[in-house]
PDB file of N, CA and C in Angstrom:
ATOM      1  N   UNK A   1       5.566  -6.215  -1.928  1.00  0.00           N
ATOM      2  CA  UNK A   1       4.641  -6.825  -1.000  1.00  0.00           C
ATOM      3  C   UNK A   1       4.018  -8.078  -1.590  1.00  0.00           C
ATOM      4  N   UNK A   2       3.878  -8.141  -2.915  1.00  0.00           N
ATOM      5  CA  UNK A   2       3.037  -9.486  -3.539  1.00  0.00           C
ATOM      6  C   UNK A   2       3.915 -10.720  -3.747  1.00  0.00           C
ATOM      7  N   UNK A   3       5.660 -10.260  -3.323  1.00  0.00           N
ATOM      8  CA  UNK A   3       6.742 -11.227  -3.161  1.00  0.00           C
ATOM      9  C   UNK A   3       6.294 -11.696  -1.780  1.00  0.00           C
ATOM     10  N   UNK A   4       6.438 -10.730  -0.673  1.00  0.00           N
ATOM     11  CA  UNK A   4       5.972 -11.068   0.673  1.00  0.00           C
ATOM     12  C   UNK A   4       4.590 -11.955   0.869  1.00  0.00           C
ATOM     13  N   UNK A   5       3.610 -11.404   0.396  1.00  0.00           N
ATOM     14  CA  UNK A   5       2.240 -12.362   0.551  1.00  0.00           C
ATOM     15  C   UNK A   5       2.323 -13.773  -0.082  1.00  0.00           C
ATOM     16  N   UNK A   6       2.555 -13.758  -1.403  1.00  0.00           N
ATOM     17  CA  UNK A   6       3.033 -15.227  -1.904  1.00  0.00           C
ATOM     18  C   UNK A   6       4.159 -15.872  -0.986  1.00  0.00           C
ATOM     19  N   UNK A   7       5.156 -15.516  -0.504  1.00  0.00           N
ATOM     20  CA  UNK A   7       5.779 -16.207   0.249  1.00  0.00           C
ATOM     21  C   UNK A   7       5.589 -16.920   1.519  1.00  0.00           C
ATOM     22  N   UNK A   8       4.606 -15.556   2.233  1.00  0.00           N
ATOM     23  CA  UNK A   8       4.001 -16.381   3.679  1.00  0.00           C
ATOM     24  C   UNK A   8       3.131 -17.389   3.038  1.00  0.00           C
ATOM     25  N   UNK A   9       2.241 -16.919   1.899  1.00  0.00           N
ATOM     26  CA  UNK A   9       1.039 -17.875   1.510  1.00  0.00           C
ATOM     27  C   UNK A   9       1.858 -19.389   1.221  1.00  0.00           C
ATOM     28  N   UNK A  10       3.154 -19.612   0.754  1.00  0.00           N
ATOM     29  CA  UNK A  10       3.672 -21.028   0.566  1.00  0.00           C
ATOM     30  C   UNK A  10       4.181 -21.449   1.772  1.00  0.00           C
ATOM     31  N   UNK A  11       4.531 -20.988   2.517  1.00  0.00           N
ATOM     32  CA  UNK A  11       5.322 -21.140   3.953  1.00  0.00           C
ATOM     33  C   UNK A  11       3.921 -21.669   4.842  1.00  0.00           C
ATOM     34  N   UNK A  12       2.640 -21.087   4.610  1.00  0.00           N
ATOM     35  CA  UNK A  12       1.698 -21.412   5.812  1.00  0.00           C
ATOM     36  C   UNK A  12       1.011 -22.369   5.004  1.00  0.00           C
ATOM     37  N   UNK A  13       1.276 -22.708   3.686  1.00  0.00           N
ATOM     38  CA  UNK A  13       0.548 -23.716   2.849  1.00  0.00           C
ATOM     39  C   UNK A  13      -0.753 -23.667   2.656  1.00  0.00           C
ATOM     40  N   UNK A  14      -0.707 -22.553   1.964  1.00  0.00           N
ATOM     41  CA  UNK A  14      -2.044 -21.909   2.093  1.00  0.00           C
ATOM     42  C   UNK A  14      -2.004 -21.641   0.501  1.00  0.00           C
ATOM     43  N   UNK A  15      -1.116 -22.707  -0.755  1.00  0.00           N
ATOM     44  CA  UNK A  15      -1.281 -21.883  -2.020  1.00  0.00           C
ATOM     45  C   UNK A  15      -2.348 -22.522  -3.141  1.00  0.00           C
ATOM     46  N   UNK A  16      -2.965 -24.001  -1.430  1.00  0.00           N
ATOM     47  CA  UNK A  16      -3.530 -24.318  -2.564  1.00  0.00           C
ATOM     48  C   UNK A  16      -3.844 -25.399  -3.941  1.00  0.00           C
ATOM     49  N   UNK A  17      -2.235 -25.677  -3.852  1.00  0.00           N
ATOM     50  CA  UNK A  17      -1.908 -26.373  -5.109  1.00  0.00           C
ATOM     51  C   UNK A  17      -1.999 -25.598  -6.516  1.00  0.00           C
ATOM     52  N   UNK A  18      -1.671 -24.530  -6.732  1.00  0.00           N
ATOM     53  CA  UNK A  18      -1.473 -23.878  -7.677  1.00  0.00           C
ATOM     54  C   UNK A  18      -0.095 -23.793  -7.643  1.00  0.00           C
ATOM     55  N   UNK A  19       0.785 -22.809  -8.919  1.00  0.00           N
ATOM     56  CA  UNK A  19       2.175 -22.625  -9.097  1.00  0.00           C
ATOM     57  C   UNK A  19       2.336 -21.315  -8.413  1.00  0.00           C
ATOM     58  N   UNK A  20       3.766 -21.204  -7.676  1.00  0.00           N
ATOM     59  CA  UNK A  20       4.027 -20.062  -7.495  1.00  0.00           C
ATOM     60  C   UNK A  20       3.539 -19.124  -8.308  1.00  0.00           C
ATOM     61  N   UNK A  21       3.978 -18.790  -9.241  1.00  0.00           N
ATOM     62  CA  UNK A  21       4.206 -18.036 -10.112  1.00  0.00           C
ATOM     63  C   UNK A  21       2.443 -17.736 -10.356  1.00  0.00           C
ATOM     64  N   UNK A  22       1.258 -18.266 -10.396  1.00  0.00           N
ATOM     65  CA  UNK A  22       0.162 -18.229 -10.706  1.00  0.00           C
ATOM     66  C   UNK A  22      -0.471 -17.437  -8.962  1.00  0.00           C
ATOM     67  N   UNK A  23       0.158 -17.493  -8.258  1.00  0.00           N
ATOM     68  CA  UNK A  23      -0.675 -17.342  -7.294  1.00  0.00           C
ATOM     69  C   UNK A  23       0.498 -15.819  -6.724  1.00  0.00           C
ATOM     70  N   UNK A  24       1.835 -15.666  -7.468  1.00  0.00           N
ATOM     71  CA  UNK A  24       2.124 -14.440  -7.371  1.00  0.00           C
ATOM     72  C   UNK A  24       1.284 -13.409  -7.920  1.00  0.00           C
ATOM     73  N   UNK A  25       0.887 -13.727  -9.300  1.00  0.00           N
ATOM     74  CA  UNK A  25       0.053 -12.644  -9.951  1.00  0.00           C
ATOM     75  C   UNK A  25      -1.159 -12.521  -9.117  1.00  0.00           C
ATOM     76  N   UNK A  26      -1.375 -13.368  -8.893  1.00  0.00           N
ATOM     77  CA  UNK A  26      -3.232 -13.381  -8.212  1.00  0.00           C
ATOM     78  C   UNK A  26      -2.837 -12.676  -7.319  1.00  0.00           C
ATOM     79  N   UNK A  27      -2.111 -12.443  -6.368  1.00  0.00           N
ATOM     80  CA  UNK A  27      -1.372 -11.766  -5.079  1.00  0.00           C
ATOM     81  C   UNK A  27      -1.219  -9.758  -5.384  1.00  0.00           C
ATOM     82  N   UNK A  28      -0.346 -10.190  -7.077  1.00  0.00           N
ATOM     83  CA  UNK A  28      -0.294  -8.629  -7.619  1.00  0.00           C
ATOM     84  C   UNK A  28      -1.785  -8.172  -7.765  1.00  0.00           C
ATOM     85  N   UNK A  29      -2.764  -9.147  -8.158  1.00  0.00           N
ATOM     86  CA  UNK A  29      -4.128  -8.444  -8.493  1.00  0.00           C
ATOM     87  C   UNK A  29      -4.367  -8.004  -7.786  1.00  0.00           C
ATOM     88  N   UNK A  30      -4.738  -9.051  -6.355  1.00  0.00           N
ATOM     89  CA  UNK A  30      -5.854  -8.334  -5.430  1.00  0.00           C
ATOM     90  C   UNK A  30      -4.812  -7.010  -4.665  1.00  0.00           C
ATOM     91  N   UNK A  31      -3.193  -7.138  -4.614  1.00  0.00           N
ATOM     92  CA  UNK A  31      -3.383  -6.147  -3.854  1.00  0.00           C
ATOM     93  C   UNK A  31      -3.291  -4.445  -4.734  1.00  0.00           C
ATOM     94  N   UNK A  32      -3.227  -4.510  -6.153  1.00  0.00           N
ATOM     95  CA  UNK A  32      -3.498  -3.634  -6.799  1.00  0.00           C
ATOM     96  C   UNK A  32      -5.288  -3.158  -6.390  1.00  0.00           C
ATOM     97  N   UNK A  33      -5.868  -4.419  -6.545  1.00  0.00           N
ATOM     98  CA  UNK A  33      -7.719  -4.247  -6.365  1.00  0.00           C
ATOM     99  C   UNK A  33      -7.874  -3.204  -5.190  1.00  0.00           C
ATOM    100  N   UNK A  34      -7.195  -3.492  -3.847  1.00  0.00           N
ATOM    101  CA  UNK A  34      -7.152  -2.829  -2.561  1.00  0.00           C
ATOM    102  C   UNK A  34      -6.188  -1.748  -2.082  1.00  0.00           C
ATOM    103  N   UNK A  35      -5.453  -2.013  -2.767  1.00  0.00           N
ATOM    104  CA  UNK A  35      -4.143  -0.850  -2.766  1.00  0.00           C
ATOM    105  C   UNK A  35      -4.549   0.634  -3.070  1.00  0.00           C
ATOM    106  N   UNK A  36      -4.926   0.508  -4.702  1.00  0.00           N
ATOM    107  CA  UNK A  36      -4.959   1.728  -5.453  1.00  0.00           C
ATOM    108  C   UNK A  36      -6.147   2.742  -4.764  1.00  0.00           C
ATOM    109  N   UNK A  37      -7.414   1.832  -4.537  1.00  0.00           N
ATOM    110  CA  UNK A  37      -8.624   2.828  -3.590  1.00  0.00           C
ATOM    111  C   UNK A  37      -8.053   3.174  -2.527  1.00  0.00           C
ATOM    112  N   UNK A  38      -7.357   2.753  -1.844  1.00  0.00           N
ATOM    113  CA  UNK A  38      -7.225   2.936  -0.432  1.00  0.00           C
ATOM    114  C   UNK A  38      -6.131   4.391  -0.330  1.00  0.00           C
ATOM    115  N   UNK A  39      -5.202   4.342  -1.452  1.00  0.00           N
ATOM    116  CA  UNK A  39      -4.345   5.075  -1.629  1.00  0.00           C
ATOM    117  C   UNK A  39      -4.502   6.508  -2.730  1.00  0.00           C
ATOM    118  N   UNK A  40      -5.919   6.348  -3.335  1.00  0.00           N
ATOM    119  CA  UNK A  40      -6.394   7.630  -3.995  1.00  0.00           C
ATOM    120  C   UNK A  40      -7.725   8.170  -3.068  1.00  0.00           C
ATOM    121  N   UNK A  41      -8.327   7.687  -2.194  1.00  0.00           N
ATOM    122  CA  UNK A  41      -9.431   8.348  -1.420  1.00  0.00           C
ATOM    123  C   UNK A  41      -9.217   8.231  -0.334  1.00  0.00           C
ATOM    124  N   UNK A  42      -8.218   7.682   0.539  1.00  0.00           N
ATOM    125  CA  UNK A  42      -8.587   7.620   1.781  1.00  0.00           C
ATOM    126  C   UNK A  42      -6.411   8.248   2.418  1.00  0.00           C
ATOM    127  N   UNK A  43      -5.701   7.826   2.128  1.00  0.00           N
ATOM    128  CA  UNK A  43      -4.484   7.674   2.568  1.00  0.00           C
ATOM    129  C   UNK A  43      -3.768   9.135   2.080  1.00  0.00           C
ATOM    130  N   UNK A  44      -4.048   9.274   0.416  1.00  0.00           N
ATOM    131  CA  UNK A  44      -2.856  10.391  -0.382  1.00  0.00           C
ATOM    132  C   UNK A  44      -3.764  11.221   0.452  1.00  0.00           C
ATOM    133  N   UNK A  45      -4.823  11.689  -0.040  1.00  0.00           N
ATOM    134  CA  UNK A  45      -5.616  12.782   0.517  1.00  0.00           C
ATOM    135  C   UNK A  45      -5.207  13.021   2.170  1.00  0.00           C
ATOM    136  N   UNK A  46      -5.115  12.086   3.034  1.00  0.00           N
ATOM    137  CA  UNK A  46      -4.997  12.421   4.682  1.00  0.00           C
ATOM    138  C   UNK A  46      -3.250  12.783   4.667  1.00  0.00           C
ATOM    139  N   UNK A  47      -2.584  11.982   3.643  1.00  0.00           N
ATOM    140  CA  UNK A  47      -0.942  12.611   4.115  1.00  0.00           C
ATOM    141  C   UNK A  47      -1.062  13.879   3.832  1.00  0.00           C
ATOM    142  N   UNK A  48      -1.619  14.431   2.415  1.00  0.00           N
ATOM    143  CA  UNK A  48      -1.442  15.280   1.445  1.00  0.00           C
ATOM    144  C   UNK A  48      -1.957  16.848   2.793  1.00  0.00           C
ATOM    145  N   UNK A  49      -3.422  16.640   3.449  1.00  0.00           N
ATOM    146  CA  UNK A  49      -3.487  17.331   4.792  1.00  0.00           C
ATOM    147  C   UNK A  49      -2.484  17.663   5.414  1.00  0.00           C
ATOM    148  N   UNK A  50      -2.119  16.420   6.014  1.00  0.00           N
ATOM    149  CA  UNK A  50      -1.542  16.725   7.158  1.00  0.00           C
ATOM    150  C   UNK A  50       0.572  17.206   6.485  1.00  0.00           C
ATOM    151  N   UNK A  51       0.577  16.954   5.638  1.00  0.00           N
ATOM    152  CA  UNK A  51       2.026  17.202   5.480  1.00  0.00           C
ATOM    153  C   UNK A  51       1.897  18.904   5.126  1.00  0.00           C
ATOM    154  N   UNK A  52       0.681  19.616   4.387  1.00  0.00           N
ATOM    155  CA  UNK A  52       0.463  20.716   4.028  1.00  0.00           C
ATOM    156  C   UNK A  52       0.288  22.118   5.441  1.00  0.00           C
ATOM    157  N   UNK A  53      -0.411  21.276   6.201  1.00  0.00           N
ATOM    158  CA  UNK A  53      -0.482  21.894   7.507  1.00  0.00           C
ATOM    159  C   UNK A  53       0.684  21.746   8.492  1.00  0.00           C
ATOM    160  N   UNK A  54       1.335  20.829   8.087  1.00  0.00           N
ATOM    161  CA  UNK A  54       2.591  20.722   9.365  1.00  0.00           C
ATOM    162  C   UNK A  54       3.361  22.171   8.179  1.00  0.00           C
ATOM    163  N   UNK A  55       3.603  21.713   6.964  1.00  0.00           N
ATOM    164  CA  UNK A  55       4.534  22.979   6.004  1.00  0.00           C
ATOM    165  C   UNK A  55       4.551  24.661   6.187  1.00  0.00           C
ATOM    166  N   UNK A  56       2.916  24.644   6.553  1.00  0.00           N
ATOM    167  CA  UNK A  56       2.175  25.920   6.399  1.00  0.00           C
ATOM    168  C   UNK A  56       2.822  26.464   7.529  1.00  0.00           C
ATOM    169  N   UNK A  57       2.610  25.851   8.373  1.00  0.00           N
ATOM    170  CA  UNK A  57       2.774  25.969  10.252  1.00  0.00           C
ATOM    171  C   UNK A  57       4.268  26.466  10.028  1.00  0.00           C
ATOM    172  N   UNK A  58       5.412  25.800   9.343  1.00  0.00           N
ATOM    173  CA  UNK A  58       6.571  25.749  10.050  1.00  0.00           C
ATOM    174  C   UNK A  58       6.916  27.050   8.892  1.00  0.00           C
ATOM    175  N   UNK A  59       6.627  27.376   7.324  1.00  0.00           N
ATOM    176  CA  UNK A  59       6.931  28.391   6.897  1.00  0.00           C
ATOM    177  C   UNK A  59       6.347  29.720   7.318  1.00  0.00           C
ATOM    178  N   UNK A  60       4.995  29.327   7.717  1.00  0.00           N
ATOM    179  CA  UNK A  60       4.740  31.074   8.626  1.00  0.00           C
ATOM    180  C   UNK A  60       5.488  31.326   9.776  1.00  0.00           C
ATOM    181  N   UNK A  61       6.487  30.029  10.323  1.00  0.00           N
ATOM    182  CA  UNK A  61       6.886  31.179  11.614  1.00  0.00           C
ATOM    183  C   UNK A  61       8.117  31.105  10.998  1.00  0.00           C
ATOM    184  N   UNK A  62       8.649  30.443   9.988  1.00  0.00           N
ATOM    185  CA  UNK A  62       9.990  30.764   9.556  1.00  0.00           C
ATOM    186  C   UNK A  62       9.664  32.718   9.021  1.00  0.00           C
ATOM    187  N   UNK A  63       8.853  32.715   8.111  1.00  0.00           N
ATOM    188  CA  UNK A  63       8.983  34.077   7.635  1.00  0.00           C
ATOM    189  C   UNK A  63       8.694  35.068   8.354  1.00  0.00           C
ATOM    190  N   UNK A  64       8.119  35.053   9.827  1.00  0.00           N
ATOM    191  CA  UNK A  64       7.963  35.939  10.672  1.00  0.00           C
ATOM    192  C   UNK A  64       8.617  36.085  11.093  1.00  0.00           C
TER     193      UNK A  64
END
């Protein structure tokens, strides 16, 4: 994805005047900064639910 964001960001000319390569990392930062919270408190936890309850559901009527 930080290939994808740097890329629209040079395409809409939005980099700035910095180097690719400087504004890829900046790209890896922030979306590590927003990524990792979003994906330890809010996202793993709601799949981690809902994939446990769809499992539960489909092995109790398998074993019945």
């Amino acid at each position: 994805m930080s290939l994808y964001g740097s890329a629209s960001a040079y395409f809409s000319n939005n980099l700035d005047g910095g180097s690719f390569i400087g504004n890829y990392f900046s790209t890896v930062l922030n979306n590590f900064v927003f990524a990792l919270p979003l994906q330890l408190i809010i996202i793993g936890p709601l799949v981690r639910y809902v994939f446990q309850s769809f499992v539960k559901g489909k092995m109790a009527d398998a074993l019945s």
